[in-house]
PDB file of N, CA and C in Angstrom:
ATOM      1  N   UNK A   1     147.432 115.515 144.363  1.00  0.00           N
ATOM      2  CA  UNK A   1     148.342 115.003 143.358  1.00  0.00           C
ATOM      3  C   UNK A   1     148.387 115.980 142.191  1.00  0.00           C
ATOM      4  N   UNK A   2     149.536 116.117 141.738  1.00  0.00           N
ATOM      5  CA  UNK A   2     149.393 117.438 140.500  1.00  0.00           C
ATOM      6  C   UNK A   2     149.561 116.672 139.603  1.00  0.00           C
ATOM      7  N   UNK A   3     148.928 117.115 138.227  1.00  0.00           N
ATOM      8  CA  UNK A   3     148.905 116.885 136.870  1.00  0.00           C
ATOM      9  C   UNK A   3     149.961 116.791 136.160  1.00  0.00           C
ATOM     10  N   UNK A   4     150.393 116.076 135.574  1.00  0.00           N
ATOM     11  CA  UNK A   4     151.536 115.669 134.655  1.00  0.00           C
ATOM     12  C   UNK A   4     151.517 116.570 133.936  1.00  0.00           C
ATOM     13  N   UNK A   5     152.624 117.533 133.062  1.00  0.00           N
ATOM     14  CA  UNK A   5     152.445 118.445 131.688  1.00  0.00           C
ATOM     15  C   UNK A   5     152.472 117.356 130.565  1.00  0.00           C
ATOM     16  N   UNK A   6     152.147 117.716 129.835  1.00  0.00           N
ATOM     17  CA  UNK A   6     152.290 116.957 128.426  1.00  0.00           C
ATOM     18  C   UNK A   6     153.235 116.438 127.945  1.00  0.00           C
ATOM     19  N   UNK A   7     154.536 117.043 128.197  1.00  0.00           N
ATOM     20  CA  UNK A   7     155.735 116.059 127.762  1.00  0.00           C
ATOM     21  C   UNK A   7     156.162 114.560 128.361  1.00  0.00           C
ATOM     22  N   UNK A   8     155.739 114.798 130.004  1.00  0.00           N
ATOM     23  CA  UNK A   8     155.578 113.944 130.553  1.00  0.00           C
ATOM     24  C   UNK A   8     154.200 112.779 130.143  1.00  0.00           C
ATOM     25  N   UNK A   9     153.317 113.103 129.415  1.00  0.00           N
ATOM     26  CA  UNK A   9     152.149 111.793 129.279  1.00  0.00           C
ATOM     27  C   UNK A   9     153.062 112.030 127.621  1.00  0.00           C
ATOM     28  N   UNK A  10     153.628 112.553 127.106  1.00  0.00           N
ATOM     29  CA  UNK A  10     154.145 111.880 125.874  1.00  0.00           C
ATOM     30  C   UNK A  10     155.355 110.455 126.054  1.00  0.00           C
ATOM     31  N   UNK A  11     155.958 110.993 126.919  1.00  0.00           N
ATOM     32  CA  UNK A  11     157.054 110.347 127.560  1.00  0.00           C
ATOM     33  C   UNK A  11     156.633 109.140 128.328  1.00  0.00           C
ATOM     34  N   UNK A  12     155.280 109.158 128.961  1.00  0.00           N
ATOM     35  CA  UNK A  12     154.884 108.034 129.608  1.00  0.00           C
ATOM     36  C   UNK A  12     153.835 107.190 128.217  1.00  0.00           C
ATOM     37  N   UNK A  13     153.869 107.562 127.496  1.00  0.00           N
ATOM     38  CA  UNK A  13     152.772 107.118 126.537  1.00  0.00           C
ATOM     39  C   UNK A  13     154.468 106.135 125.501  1.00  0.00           C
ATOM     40  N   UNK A  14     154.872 107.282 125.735  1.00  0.00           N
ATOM     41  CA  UNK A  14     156.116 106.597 124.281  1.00  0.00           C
ATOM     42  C   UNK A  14     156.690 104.879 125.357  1.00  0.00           C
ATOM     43  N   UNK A  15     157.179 105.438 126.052  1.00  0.00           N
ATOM     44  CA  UNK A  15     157.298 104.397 127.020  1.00  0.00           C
ATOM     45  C   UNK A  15     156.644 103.267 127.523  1.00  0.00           C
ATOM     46  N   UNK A  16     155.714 103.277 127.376  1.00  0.00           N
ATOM     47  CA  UNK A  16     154.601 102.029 127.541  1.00  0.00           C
ATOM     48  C   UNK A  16     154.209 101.441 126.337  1.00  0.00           C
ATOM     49  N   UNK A  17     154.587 102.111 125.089  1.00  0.00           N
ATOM     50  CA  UNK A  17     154.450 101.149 123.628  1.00  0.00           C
ATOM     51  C   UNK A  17     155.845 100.426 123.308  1.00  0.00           C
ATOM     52  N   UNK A  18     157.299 101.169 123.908  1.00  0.00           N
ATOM     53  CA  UNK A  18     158.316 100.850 123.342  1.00  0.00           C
ATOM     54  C   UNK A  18     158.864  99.564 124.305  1.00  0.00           C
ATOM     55  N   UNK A  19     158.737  99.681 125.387  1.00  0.00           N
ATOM     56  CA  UNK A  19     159.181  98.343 126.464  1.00  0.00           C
ATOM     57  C   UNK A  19     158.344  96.718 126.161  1.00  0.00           C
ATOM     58  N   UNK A  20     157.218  97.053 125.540  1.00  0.00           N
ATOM     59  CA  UNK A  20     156.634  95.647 125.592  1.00  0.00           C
ATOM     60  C   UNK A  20     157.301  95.861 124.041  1.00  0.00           C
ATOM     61  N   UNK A  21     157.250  96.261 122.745  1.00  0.00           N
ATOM     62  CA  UNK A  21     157.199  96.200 121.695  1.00  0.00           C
ATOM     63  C   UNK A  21     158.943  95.786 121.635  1.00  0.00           C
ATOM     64  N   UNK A  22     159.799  96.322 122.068  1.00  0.00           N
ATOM     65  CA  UNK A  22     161.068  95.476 122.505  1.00  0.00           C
ATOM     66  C   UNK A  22     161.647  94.408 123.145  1.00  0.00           C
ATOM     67  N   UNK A  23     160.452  94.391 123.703  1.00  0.00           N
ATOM     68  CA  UNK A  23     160.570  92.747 124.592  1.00  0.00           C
ATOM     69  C   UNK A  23     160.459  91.390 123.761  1.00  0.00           C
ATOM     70  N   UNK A  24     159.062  92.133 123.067  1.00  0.00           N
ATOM     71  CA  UNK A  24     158.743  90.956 121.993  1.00  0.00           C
ATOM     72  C   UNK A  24     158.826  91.000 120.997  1.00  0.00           C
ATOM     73  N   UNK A  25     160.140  91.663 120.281  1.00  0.00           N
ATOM     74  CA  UNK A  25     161.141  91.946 119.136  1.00  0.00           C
ATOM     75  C   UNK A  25     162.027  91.051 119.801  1.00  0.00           C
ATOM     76  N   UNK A  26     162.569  91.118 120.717  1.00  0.00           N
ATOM     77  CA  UNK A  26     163.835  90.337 121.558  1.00  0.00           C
ATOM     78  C   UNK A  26     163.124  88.744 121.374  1.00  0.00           C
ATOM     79  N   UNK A  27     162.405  88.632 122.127  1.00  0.00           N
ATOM     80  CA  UNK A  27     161.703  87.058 122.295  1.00  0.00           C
ATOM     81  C   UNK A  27     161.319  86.777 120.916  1.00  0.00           C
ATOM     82  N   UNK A  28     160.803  87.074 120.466  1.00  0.00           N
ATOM     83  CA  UNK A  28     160.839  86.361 118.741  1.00  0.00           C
ATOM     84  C   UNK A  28     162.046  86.563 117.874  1.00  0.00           C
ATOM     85  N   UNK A  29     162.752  87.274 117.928  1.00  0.00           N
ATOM     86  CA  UNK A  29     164.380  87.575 117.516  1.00  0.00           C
ATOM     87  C   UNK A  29     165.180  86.125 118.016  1.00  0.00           C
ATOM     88  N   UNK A  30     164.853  85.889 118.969  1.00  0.00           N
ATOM     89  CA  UNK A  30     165.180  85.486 120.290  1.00  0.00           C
ATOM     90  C   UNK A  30     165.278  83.692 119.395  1.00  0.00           C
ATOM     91  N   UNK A  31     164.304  83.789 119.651  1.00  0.00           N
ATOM     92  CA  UNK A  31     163.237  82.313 119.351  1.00  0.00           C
ATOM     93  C   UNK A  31     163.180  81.969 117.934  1.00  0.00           C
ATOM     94  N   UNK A  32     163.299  82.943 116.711  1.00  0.00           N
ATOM     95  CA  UNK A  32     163.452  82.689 115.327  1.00  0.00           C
ATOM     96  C   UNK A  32     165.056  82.280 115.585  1.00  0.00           C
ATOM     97  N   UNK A  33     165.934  82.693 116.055  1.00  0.00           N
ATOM     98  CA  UNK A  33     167.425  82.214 115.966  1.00  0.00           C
ATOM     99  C   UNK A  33     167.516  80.878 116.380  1.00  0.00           C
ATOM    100  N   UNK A  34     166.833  80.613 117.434  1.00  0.00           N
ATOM    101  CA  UNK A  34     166.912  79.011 117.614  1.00  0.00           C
ATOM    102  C   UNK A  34     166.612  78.020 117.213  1.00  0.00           C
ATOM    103  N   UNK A  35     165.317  78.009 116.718  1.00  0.00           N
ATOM    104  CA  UNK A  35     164.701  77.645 115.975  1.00  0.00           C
ATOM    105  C   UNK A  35     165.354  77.095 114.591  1.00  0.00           C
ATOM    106  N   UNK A  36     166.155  78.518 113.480  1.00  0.00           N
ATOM    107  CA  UNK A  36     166.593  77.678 112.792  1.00  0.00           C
ATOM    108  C   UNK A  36     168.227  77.333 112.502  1.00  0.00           C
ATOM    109  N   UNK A  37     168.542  77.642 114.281  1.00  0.00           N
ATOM    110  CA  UNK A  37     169.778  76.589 114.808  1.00  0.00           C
ATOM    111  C   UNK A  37     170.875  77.632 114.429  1.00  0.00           C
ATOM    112  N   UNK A  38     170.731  78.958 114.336  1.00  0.00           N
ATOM    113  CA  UNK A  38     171.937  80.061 114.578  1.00  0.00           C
ATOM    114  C   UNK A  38     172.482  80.152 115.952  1.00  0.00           C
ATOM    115  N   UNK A  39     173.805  80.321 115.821  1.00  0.00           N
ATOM    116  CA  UNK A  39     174.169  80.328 117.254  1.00  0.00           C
ATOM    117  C   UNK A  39     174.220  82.013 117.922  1.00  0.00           C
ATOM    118  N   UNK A  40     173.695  81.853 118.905  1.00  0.00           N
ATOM    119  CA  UNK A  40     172.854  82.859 119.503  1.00  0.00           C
ATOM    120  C   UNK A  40     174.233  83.237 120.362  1.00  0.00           C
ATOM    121  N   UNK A  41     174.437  84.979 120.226  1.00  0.00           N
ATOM    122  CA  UNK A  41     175.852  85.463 121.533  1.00  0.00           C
ATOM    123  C   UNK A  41     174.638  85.320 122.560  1.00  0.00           C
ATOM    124  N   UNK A  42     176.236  84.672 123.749  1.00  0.00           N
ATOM    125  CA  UNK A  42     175.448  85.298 125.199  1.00  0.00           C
ATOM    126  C   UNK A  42     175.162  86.160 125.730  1.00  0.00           C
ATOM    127  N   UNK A  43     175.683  87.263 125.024  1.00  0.00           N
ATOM    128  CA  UNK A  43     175.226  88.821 125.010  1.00  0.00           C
ATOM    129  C   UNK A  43     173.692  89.276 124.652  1.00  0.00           C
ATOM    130  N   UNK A  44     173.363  88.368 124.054  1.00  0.00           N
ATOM    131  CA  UNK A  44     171.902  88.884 123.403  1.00  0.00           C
ATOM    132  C   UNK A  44     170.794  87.655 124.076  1.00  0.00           C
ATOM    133  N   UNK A  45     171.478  86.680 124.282  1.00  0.00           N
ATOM    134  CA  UNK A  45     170.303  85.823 125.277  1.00  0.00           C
ATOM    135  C   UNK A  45     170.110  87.174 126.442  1.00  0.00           C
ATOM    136  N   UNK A  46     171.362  87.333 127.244  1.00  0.00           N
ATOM    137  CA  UNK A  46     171.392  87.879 128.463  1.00  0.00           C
ATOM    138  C   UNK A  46     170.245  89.559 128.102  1.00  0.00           C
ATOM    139  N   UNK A  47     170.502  89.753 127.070  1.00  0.00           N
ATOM    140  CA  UNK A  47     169.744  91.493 126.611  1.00  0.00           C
ATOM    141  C   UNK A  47     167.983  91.161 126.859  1.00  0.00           C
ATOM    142  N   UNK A  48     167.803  89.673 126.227  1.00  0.00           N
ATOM    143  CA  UNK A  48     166.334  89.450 126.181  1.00  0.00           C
ATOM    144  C   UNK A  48     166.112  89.404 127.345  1.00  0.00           C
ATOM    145  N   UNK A  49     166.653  88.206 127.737  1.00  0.00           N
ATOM    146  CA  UNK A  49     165.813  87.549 129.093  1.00  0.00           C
ATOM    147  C   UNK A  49     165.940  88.834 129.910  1.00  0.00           C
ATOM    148  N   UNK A  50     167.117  89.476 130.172  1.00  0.00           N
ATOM    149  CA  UNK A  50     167.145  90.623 130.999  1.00  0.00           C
ATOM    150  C   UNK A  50     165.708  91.284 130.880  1.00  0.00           C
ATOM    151  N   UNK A  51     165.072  91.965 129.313  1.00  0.00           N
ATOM    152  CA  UNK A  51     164.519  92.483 129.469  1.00  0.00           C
ATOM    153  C   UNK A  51     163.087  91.930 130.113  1.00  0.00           C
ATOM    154  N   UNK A  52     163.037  90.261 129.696  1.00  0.00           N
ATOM    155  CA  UNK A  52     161.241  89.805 130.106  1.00  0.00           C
ATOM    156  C   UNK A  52     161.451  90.200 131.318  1.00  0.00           C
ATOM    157  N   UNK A  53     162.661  89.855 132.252  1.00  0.00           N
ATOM    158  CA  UNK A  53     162.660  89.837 133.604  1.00  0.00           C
ATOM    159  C   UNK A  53     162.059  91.558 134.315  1.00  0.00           C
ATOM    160  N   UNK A  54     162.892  92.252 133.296  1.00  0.00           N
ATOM    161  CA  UNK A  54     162.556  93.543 134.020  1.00  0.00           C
ATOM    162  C   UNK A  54     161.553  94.072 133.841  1.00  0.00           C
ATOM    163  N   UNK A  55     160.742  93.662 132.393  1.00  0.00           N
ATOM    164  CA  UNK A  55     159.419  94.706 132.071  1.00  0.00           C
ATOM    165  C   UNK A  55     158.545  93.770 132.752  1.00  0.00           C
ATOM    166  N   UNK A  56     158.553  92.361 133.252  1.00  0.00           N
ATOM    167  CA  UNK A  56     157.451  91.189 134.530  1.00  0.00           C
ATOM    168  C   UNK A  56     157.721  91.655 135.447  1.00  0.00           C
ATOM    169  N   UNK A  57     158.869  91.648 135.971  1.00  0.00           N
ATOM    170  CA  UNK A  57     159.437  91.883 137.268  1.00  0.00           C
ATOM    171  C   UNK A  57     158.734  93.554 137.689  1.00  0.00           C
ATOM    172  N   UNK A  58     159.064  94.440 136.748  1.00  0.00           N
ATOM    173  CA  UNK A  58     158.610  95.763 137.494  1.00  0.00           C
ATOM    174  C   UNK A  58     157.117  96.010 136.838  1.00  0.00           C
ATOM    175  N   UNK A  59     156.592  94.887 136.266  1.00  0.00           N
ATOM    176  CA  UNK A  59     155.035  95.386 136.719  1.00  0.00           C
ATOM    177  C   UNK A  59     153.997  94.960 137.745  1.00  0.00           C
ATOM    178  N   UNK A  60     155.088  93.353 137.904  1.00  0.00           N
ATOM    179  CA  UNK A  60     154.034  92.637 139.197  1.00  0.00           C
ATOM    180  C   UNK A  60     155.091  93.519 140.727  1.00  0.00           C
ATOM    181  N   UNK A  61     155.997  93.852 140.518  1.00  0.00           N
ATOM    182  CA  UNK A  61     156.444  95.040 141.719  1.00  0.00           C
ATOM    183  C   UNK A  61     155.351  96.213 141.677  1.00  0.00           C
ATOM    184  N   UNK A  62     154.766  96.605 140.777  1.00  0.00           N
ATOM    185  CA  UNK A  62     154.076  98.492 141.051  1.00  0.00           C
ATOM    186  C   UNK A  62     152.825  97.333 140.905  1.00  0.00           C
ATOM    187  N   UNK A  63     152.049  96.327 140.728  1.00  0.00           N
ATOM    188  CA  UNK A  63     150.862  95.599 141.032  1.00  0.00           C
ATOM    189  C   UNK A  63     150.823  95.264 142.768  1.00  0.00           C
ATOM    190  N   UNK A  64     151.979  94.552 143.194  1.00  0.00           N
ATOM    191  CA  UNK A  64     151.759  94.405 144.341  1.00  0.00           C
ATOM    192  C   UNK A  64     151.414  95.902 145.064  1.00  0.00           C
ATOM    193  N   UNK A  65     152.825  96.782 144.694  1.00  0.00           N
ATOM    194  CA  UNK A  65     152.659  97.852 145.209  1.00  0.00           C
ATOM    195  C   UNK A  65     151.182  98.702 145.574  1.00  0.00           C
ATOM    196  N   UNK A  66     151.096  98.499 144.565  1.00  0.00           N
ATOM    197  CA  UNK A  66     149.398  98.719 144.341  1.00  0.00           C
ATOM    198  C   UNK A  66     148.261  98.573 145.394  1.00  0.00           C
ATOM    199  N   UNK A  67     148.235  97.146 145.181  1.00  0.00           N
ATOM    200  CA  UNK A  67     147.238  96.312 146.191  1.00  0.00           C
ATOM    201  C   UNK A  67     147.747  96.268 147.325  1.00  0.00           C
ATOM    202  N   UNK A  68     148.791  96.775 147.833  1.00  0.00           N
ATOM    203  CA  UNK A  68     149.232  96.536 149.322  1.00  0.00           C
ATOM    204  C   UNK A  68     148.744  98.135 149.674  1.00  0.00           C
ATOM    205  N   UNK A  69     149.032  98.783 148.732  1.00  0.00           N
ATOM    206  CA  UNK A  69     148.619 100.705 149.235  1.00  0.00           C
ATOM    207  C   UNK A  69     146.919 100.556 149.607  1.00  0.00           C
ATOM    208  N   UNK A  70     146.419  99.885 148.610  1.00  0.00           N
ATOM    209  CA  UNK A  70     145.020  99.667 148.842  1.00  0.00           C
ATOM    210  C   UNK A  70     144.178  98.780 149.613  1.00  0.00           C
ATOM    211  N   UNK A  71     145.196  97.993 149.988  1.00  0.00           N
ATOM    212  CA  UNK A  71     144.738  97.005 151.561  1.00  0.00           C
ATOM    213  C   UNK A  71     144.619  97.915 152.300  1.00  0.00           C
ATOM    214  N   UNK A  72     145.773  98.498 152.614  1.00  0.00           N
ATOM    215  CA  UNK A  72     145.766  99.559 154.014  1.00  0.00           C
ATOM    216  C   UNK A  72     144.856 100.297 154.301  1.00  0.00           C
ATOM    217  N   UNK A  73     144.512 101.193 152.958  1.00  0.00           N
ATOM    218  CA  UNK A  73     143.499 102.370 153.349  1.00  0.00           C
ATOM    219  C   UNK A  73     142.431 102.071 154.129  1.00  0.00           C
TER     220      UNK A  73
END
């Protein structure tokens, strides 16, 4: 397996603070609007939930992925 250069672990580093830290900007964005009864576009429900779905969705995908590579061996 070859070594990542550095731009790449900057890029994977920036990336792993900014996806959860947007998720849960969205979900409390999200959740303060309802709360005190603003009406929320369906554009921006659809932006959140999109995102819980995708940053859950593609980590229990590369988890399974994971544990199924490591059953096999």
């Amino acid at each position: 397996m070859e070594k990542e250069t550095i731009s790449e672990g900057v890029v994977n580093i920036f990336r792993g603070l900014t996806r959860p830290a947007l998720t849960f900007w969205g979900l409390v964005s999200w959740t303060m609007m309802h709360i005190n009864g603003i009406e929320i576009p369906d554009t921006f429900t659809w932006l959140v939930w999109g995102m819980v779905v995708w940053w859950f969705g593609d980590r229990t995908w590369l988890k399974l992925k994971t544990m199924r590579g490591k059953g096999e061996n």
